[in-house]
C-alpha atoms as a PDB file:
ATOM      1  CA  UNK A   1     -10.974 -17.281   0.454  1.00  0.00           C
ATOM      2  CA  UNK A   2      -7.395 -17.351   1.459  1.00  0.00           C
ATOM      3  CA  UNK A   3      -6.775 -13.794   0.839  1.00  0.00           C
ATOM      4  CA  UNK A   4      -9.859 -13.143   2.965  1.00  0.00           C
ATOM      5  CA  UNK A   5      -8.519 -15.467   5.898  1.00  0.00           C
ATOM      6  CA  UNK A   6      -5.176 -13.362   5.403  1.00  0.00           C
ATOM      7  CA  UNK A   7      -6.634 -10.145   5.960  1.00  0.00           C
ATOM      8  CA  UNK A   8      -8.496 -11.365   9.149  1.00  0.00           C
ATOM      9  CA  UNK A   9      -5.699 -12.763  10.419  1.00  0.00           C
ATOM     10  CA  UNK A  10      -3.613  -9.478  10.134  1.00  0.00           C
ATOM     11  CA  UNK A  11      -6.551  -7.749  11.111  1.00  0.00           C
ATOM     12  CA  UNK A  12      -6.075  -9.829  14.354  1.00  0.00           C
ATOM     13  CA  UNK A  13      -2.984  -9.403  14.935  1.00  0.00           C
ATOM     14  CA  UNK A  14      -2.869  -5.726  14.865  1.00  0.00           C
ATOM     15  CA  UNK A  15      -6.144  -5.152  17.398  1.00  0.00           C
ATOM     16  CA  UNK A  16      -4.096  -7.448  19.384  1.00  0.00           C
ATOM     17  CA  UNK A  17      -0.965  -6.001  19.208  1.00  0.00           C
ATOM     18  CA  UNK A  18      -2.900  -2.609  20.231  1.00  0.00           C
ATOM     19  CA  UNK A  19      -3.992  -3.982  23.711  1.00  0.00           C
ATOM     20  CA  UNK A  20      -0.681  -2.658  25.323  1.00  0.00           C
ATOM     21  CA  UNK A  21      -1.244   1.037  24.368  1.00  0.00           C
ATOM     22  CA  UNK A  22      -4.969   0.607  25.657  1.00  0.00           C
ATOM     23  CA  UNK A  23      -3.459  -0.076  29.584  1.00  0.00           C
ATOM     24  CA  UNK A  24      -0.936   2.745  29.357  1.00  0.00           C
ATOM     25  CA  UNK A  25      -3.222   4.910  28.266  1.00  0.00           C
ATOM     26  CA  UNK A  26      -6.518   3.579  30.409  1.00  0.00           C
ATOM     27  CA  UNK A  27      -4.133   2.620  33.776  1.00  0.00           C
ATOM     28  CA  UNK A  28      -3.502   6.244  34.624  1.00  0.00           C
ATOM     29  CA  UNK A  29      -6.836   7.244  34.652  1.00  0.00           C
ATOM     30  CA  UNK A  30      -7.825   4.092  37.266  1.00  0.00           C
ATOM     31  CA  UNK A  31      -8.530   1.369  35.466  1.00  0.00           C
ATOM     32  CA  UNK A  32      -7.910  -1.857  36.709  1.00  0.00           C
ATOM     33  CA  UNK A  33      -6.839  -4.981  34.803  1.00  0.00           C
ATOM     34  CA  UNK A  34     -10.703  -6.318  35.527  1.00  0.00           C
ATOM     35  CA  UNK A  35     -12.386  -2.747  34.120  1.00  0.00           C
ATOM     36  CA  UNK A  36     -10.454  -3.387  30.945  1.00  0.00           C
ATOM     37  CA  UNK A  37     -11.682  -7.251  30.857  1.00  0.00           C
ATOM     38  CA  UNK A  38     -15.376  -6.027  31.323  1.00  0.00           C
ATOM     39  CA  UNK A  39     -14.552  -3.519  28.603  1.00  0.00           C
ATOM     40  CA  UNK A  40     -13.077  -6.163  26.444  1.00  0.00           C
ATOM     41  CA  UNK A  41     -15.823  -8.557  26.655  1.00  0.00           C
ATOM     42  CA  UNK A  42     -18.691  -6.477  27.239  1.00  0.00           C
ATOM     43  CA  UNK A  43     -17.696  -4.664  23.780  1.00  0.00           C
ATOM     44  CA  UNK A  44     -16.884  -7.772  22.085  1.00  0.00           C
ATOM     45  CA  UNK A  45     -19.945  -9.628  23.062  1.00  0.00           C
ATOM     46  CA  UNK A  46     -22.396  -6.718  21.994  1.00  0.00           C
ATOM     47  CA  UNK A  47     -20.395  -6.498  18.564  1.00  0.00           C
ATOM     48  CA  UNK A  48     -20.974 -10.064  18.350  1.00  0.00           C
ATOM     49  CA  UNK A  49     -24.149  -9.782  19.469  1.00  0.00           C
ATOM     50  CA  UNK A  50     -24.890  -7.618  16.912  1.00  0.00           C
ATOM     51  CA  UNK A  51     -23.619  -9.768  14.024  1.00  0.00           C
ATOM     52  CA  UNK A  52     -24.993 -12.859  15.170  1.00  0.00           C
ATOM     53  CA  UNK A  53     -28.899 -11.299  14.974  1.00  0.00           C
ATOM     54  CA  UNK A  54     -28.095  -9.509  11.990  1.00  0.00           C
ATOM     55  CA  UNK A  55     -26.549 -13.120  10.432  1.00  0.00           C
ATOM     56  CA  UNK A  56     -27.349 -16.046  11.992  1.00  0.00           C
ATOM     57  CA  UNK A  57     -29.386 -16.095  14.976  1.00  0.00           C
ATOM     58  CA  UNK A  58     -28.821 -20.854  15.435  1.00  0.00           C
ATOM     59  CA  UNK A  59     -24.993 -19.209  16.359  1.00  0.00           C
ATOM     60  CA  UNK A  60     -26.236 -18.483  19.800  1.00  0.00           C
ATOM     61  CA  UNK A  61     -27.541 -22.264  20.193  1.00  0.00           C
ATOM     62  CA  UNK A  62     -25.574 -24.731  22.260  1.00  0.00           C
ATOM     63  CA  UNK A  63     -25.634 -27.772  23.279  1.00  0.00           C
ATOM     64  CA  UNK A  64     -25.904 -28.295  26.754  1.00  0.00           C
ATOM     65  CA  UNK A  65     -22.867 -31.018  26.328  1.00  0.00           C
ATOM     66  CA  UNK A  66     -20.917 -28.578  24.697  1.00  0.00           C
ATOM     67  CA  UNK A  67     -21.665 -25.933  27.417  1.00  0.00           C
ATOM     68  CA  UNK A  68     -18.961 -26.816  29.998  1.00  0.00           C
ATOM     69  CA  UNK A  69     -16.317 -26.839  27.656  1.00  0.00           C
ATOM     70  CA  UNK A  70     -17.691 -23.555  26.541  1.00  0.00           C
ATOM     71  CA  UNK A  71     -17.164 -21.606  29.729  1.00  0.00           C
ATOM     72  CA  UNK A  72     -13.864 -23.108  30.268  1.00  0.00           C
ATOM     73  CA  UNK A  73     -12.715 -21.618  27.366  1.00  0.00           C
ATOM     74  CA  UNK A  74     -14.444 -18.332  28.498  1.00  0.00           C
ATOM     75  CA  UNK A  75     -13.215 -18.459  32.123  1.00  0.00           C
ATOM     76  CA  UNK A  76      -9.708 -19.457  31.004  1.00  0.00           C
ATOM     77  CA  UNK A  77     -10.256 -16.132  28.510  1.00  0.00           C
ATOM     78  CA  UNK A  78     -11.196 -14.096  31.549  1.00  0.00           C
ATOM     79  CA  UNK A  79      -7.954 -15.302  33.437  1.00  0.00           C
ATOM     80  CA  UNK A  80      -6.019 -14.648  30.406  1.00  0.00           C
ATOM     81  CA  UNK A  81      -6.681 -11.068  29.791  1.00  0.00           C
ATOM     82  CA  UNK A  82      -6.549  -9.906  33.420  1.00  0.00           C
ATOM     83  CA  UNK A  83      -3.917 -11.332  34.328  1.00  0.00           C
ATOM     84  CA  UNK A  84      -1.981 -10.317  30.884  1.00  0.00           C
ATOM     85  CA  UNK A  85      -3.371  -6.180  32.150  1.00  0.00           C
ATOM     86  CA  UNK A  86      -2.633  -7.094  35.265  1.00  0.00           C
ATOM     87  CA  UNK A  87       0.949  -7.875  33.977  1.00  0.00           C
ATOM     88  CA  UNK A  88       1.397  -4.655  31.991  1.00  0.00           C
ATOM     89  CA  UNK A  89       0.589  -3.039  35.279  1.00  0.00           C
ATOM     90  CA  UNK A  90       3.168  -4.369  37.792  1.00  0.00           C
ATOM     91  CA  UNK A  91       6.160  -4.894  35.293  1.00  0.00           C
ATOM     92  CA  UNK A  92       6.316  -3.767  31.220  1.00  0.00           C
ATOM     93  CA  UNK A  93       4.098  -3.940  28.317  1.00  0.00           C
ATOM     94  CA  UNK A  94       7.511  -6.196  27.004  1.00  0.00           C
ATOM     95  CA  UNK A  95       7.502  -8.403  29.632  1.00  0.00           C
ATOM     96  CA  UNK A  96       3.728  -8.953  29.916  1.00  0.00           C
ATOM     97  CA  UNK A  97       4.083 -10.056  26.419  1.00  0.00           C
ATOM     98  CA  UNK A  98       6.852 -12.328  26.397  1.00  0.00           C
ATOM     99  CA  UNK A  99       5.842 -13.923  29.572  1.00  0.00           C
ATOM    100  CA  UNK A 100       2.129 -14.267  27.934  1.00  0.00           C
ATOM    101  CA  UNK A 101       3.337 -15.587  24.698  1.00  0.00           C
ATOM    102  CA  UNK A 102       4.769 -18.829  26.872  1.00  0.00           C
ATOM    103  CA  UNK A 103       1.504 -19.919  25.890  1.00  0.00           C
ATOM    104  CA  UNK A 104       2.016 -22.545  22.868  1.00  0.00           C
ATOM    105  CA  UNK A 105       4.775 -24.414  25.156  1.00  0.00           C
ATOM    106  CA  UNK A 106       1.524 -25.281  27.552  1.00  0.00           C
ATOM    107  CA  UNK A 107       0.034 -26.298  24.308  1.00  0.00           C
ATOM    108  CA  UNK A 108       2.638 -28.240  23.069  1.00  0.00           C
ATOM    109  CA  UNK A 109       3.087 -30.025  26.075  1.00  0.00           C
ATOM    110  CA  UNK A 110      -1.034 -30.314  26.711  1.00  0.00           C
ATOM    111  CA  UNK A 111      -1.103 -31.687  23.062  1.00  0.00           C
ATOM    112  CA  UNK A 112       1.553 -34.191  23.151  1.00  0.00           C
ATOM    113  CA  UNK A 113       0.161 -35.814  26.158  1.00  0.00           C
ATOM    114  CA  UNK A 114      -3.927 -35.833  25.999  1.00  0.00           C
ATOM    115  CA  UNK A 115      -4.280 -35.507  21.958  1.00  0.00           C
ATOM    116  CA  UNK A 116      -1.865 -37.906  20.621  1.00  0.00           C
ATOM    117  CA  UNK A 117      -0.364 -35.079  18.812  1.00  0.00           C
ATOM    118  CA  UNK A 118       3.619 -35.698  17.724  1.00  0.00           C
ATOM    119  CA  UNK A 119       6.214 -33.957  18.636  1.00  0.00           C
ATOM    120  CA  UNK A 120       8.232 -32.850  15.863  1.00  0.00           C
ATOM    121  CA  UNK A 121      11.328 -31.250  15.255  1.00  0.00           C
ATOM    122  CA  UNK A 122       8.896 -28.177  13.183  1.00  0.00           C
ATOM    123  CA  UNK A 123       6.796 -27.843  16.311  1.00  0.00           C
ATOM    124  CA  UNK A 124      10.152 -27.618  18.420  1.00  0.00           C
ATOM    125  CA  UNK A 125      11.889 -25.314  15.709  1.00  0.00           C
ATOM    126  CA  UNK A 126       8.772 -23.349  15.940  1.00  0.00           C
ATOM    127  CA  UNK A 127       8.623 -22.736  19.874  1.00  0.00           C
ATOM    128  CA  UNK A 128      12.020 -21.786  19.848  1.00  0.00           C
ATOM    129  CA  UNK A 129      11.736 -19.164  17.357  1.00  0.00           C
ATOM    130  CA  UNK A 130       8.645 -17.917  18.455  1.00  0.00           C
ATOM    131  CA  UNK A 131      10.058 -17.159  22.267  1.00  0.00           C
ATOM    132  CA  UNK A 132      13.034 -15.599  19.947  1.00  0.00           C
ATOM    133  CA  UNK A 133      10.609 -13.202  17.754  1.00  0.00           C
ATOM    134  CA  UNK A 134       9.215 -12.015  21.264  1.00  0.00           C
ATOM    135  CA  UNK A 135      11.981 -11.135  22.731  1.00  0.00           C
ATOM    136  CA  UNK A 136      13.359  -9.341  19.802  1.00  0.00           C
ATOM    137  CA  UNK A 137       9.773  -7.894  18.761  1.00  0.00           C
ATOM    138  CA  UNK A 138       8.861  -7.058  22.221  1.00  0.00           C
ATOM    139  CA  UNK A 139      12.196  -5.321  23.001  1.00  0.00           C
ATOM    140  CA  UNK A 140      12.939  -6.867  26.142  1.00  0.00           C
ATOM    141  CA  UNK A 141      16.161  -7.304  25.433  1.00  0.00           C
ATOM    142  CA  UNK A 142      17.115  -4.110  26.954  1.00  0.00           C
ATOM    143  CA  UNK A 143      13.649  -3.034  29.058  1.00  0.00           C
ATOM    144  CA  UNK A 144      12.825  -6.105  30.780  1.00  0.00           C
ATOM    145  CA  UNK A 145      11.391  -4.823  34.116  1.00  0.00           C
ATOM    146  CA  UNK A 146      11.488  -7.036  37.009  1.00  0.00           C
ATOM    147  CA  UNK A 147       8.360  -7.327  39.506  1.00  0.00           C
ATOM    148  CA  UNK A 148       7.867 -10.411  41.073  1.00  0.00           C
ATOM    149  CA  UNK A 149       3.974 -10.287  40.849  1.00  0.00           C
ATOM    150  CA  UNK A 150       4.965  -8.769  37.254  1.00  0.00           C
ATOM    151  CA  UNK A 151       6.378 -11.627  36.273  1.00  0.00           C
ATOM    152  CA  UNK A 152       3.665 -14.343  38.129  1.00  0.00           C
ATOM    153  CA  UNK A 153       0.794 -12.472  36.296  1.00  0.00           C
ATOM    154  CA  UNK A 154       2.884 -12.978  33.048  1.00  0.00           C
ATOM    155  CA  UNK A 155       2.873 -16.831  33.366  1.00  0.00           C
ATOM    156  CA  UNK A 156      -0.242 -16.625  34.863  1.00  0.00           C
ATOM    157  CA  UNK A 157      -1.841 -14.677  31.530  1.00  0.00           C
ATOM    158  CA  UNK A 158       0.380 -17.537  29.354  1.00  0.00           C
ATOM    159  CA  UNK A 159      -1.246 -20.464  31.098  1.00  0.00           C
ATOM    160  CA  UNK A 160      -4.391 -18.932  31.058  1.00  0.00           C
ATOM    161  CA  UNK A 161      -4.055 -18.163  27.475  1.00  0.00           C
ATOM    162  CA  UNK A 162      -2.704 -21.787  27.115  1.00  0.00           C
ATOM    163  CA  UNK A 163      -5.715 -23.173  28.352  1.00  0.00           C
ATOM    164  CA  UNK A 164      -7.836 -20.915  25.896  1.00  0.00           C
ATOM    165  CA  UNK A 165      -6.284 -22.582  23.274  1.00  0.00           C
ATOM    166  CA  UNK A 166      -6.519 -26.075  24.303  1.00  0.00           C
ATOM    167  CA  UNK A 167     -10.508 -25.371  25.142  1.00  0.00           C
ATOM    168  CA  UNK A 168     -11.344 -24.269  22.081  1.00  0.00           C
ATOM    169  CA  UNK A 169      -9.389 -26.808  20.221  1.00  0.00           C
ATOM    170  CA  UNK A 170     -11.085 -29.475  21.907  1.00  0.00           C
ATOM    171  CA  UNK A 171     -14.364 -27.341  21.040  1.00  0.00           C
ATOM    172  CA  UNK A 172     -13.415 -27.061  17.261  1.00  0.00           C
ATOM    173  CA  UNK A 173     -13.123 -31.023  17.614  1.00  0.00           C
ATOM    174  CA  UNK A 174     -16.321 -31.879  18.922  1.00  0.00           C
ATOM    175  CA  UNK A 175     -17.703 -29.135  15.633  1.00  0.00           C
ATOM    176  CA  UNK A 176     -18.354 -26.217  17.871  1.00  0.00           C
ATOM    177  CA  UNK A 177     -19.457 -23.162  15.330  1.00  0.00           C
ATOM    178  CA  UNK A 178     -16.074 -20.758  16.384  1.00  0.00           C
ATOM    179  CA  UNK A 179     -18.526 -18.084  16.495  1.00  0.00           C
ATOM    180  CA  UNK A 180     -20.332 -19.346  18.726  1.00  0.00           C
ATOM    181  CA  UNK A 181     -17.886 -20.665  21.031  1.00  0.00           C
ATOM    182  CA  UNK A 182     -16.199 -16.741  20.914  1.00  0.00           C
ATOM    183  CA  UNK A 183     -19.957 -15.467  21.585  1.00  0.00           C
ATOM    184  CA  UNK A 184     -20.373 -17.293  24.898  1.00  0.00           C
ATOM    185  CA  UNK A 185     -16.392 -16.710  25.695  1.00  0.00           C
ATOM    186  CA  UNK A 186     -17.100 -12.829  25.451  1.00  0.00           C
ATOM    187  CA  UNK A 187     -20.114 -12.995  27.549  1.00  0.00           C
ATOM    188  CA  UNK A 188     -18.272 -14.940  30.183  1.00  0.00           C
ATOM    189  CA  UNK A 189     -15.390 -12.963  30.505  1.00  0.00           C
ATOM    190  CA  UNK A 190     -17.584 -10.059  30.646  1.00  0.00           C
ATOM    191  CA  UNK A 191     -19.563 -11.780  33.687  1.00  0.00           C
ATOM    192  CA  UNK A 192     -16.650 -12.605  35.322  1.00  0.00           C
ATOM    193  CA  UNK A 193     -14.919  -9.405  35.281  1.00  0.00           C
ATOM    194  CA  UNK A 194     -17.835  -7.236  36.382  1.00  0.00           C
ATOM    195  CA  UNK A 195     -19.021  -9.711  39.370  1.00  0.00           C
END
């Protein structure tokens, strides 16, 4: 089980850290950060879509309690990915990034004060090193581009993405399947981005 967690979570990281090369090579051609959302979700939610009939057809079942919480997580998914494109557009794919990955500070902070989590010196270590690894990773050391609406999209994309997290962490609380909870976030951000 944990090697199969490990490979997902690799997996993960590398369609992630593709996302970049998708808006340099998509932007020329006149796509906008919202066409690549709608691509985004509308792909993911079909692939989904797919696996969820083919598995386990109770994953698209919600409760209508849960369902607020649910589309905040899906609109704050939305806001995150545009705005990240968006980002890539006006300034760098290295800025975009760092200024996205300000995301776990929001957390942090969102976490410390509404979830009784602690603040500990790992947690601090960890943010620190993390906006470190970006910045080396990322390579803005020497091609940070500055763009003022570059570099407002960037935060925007990292408190969007911020709020992502905190959503569905308060959905994994209240036992939210994480499939389904990704499910309806996909279809949302592929409403939102086509409207």
């Amino acid at each position: 089980m944990k090697k199969k967690a490990f490979v997902f979570i690799v997996l993960a990281s590398v369609l992630w850290g593709t996302s970049g090369l998708f808006v340099n090579v998509l932007a020329p051609f006149g796509f906008s950060s919202l066409h690549m959302s709608a691509m985004r979700g509308g792909i993911s939610f079909l692939c989904l879509l797919v696996f969820v009939l083919i598995k386990d057809r109770s994953l698209m079942k919600i409760k209508p309690g849960d369902l607020f919480i649910v589309l905040l997580s899906g609109v704050s998914m939305f806001g995150a990915a545009s705005s990240y494109y968006a980002a890539m557009q006006a300034s760098s794919v290295s800025t975009a990034v760092v200024l996205m990955y300000t995301a776990p500070i929001y957390v942090l902070i969102y976490s410390v004060l509404f979830l009784s989590e602690k603040l500990t010196p790992v947690k601090t270590l960890s943010i620190v090193l993390m906006l470190i690894g970006c910045c080396l990773v990322s390579g803005i050391i020497g091609g940070l581009k500055f763009s003022v609406a570059g570099i407002l999209l960037g935060f925007l994309s990292g408190i969007s993405y911020g709020a992502y997290n905190i959503f569905t962490k308060i959905a994994m609380r209240r036992k939210i399947n994480p499939v389904t909870v990704t499910f309806y976030n996909f279809a949302v951000m592929f409403i939102l981005a086509t409207c």
